[in-house]
C-alpha atoms as a PDB file:
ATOM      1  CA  UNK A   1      95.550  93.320  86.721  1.00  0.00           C
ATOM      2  CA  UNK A   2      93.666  95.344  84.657  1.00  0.00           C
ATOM      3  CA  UNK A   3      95.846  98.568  83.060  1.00  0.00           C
ATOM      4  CA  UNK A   4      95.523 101.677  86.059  1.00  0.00           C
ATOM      5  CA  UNK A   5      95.059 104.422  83.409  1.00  0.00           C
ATOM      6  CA  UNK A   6      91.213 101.915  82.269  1.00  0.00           C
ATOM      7  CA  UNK A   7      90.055 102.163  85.392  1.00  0.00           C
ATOM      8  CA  UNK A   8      87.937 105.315  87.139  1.00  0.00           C
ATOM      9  CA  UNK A   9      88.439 107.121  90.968  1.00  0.00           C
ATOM     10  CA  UNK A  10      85.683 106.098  92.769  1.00  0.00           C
ATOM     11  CA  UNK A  11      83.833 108.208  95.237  1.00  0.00           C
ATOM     12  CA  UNK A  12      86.127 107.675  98.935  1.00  0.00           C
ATOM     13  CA  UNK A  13      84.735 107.827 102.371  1.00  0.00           C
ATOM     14  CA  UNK A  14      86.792 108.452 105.379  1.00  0.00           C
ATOM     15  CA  UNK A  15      86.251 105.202 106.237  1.00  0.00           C
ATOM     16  CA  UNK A  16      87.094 103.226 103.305  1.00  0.00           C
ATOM     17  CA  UNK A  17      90.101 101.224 103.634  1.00  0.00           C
ATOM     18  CA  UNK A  18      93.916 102.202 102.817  1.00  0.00           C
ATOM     19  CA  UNK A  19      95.674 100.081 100.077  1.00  0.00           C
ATOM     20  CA  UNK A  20      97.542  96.941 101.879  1.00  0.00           C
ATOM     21  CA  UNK A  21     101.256  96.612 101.671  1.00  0.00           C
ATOM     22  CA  UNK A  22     100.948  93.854  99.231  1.00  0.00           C
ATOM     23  CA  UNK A  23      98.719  95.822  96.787  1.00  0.00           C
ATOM     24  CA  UNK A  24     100.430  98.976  97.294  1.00  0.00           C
ATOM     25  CA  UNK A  25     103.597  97.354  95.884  1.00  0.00           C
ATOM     26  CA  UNK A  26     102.449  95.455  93.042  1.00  0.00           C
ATOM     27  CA  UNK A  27     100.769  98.887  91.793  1.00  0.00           C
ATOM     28  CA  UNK A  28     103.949 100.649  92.430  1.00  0.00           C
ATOM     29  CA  UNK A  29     105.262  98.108  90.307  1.00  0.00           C
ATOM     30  CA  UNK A  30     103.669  99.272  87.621  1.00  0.00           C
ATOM     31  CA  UNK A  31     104.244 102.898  87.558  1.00  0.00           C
ATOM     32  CA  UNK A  32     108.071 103.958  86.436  1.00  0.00           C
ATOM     33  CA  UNK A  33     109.579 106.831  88.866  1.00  0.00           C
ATOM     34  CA  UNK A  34     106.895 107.082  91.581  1.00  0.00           C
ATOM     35  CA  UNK A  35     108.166 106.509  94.851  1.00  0.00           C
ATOM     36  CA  UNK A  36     105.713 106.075  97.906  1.00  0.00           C
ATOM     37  CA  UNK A  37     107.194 109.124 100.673  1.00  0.00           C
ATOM     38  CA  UNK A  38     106.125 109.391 103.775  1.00  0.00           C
ATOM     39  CA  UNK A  39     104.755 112.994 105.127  1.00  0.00           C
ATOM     40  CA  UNK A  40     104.582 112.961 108.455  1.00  0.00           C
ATOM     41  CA  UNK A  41     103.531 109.274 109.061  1.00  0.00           C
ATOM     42  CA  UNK A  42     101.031 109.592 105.897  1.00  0.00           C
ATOM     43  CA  UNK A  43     102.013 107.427 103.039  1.00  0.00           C
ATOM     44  CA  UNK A  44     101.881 109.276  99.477  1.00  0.00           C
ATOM     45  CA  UNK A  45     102.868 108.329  95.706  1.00  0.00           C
ATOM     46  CA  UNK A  46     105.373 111.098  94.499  1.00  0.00           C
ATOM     47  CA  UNK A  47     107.291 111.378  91.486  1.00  0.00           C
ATOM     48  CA  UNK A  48     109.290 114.597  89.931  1.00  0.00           C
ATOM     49  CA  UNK A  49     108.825 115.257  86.086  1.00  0.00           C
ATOM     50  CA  UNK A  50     111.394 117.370  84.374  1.00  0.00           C
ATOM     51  CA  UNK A  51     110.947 119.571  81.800  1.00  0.00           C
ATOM     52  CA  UNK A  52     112.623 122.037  79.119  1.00  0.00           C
ATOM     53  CA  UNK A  53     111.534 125.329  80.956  1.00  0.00           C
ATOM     54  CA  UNK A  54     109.248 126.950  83.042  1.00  0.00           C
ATOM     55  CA  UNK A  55     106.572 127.117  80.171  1.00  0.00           C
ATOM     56  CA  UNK A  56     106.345 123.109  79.502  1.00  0.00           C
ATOM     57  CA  UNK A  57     106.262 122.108  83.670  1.00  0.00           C
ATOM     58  CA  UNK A  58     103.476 125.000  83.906  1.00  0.00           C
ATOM     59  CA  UNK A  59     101.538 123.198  80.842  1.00  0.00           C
ATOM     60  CA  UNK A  60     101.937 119.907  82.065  1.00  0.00           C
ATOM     61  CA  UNK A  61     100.965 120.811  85.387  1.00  0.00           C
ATOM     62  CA  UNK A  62      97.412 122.633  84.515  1.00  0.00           C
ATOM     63  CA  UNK A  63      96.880 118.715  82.661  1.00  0.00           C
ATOM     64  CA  UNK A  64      97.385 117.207  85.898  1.00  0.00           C
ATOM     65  CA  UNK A  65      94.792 119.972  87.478  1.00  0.00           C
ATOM     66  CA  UNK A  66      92.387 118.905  84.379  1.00  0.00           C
ATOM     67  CA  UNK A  67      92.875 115.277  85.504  1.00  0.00           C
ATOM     68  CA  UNK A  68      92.396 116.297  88.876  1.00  0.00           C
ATOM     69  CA  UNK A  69      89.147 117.403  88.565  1.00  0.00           C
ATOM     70  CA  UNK A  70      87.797 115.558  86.007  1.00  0.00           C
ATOM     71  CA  UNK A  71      88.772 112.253  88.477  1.00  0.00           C
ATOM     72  CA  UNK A  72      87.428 114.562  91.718  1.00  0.00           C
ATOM     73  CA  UNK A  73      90.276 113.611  93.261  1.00  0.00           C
ATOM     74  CA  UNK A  74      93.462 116.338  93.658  1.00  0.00           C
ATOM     75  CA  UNK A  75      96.741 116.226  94.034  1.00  0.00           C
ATOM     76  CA  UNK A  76      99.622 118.514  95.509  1.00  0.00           C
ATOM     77  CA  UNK A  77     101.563 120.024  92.895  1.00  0.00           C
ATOM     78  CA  UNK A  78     104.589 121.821  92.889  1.00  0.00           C
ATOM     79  CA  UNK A  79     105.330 123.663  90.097  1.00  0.00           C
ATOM     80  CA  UNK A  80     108.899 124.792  89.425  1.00  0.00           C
ATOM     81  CA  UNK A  81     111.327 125.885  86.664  1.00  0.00           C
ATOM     82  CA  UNK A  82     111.794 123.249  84.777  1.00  0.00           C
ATOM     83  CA  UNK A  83     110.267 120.891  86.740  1.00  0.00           C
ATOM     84  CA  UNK A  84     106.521 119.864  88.349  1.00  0.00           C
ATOM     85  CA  UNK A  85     106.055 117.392  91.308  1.00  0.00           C
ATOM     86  CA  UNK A  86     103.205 115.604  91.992  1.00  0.00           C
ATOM     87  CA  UNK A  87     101.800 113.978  95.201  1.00  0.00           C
ATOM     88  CA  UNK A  88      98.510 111.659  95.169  1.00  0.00           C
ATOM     89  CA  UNK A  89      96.978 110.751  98.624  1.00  0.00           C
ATOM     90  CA  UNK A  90      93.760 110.357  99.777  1.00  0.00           C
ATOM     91  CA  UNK A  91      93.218 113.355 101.854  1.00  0.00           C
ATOM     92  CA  UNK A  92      90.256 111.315 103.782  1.00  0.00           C
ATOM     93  CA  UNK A  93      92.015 108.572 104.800  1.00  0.00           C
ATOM     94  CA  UNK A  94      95.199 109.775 105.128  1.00  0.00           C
ATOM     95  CA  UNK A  95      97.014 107.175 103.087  1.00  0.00           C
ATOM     96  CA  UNK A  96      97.245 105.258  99.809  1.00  0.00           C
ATOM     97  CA  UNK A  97      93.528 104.573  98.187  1.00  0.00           C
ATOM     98  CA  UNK A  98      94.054 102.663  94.846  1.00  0.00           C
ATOM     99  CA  UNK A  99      92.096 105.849  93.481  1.00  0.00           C
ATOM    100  CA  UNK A 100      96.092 107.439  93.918  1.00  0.00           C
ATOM    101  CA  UNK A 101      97.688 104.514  91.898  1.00  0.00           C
ATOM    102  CA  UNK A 102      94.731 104.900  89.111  1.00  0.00           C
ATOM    103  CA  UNK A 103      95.698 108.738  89.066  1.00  0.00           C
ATOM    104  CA  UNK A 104      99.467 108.285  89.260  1.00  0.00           C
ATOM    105  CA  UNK A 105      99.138 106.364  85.504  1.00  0.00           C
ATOM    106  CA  UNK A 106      96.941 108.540  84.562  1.00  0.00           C
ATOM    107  CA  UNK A 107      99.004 111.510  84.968  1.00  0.00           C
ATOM    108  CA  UNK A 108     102.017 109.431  83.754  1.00  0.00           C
ATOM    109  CA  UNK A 109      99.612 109.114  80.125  1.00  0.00           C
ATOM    110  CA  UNK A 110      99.211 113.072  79.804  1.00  0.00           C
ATOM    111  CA  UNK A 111     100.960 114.865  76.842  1.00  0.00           C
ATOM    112  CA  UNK A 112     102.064 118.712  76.727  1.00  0.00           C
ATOM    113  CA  UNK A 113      99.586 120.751  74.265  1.00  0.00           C
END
């Protein structure tokens, strides 16, 4: 499989097709700490980042806004003292799009300033 942080979001309808099971998992299996969560019957890749203070979560988390945008594709994103948790669905389909595993290693690669 080629490495999730080379490839690009593409451009989702609301009809394109969720992630199977089988392909959900194997991408899962290559991210360390996400977990898929289920919000009210919508699946969703989640993981918690933890930081030194309030200044470092609040850096890393305008990075993952940068990504966000620069993907078109947007998280949720909790920001918190010390720590920043992130949530990648596709809003459109109400599920997993591999768009959410690309941007899950993607936001795994960012660095603090």
């Amino acid at each position: 499989m080629t490495e999730l942080t080379e490839l690009q979001c593409e451009a989702c309808r609301a009809d394109a097709p969720r992630v199977s099971d089988e392909d959900a998992k194997e991408m899962l299996g290559t991210l360390e700490g996400w977990a898929m969560v289920d919000d009210e019957g919508i699946l969703q890749l989640q993981r918690v980042y933890s930081f030194k203070n309030f200044k470092e979560a609040w850096a890393f988390s305008n990075n993952v806004a940068q990504l966000a945008e620069d993907e078109g594709h947007h998280p949720a994103i909790l920001l918190e003292w010390g720590r920043c948790t992130v949530t990648w669905w596709t809003h459109k389909i109400k599920g997993l799009h591999k768009n959410d595993f690309i941007c899950a290693a993607k936001t795994d690669a960012l660095t603090l300033p």
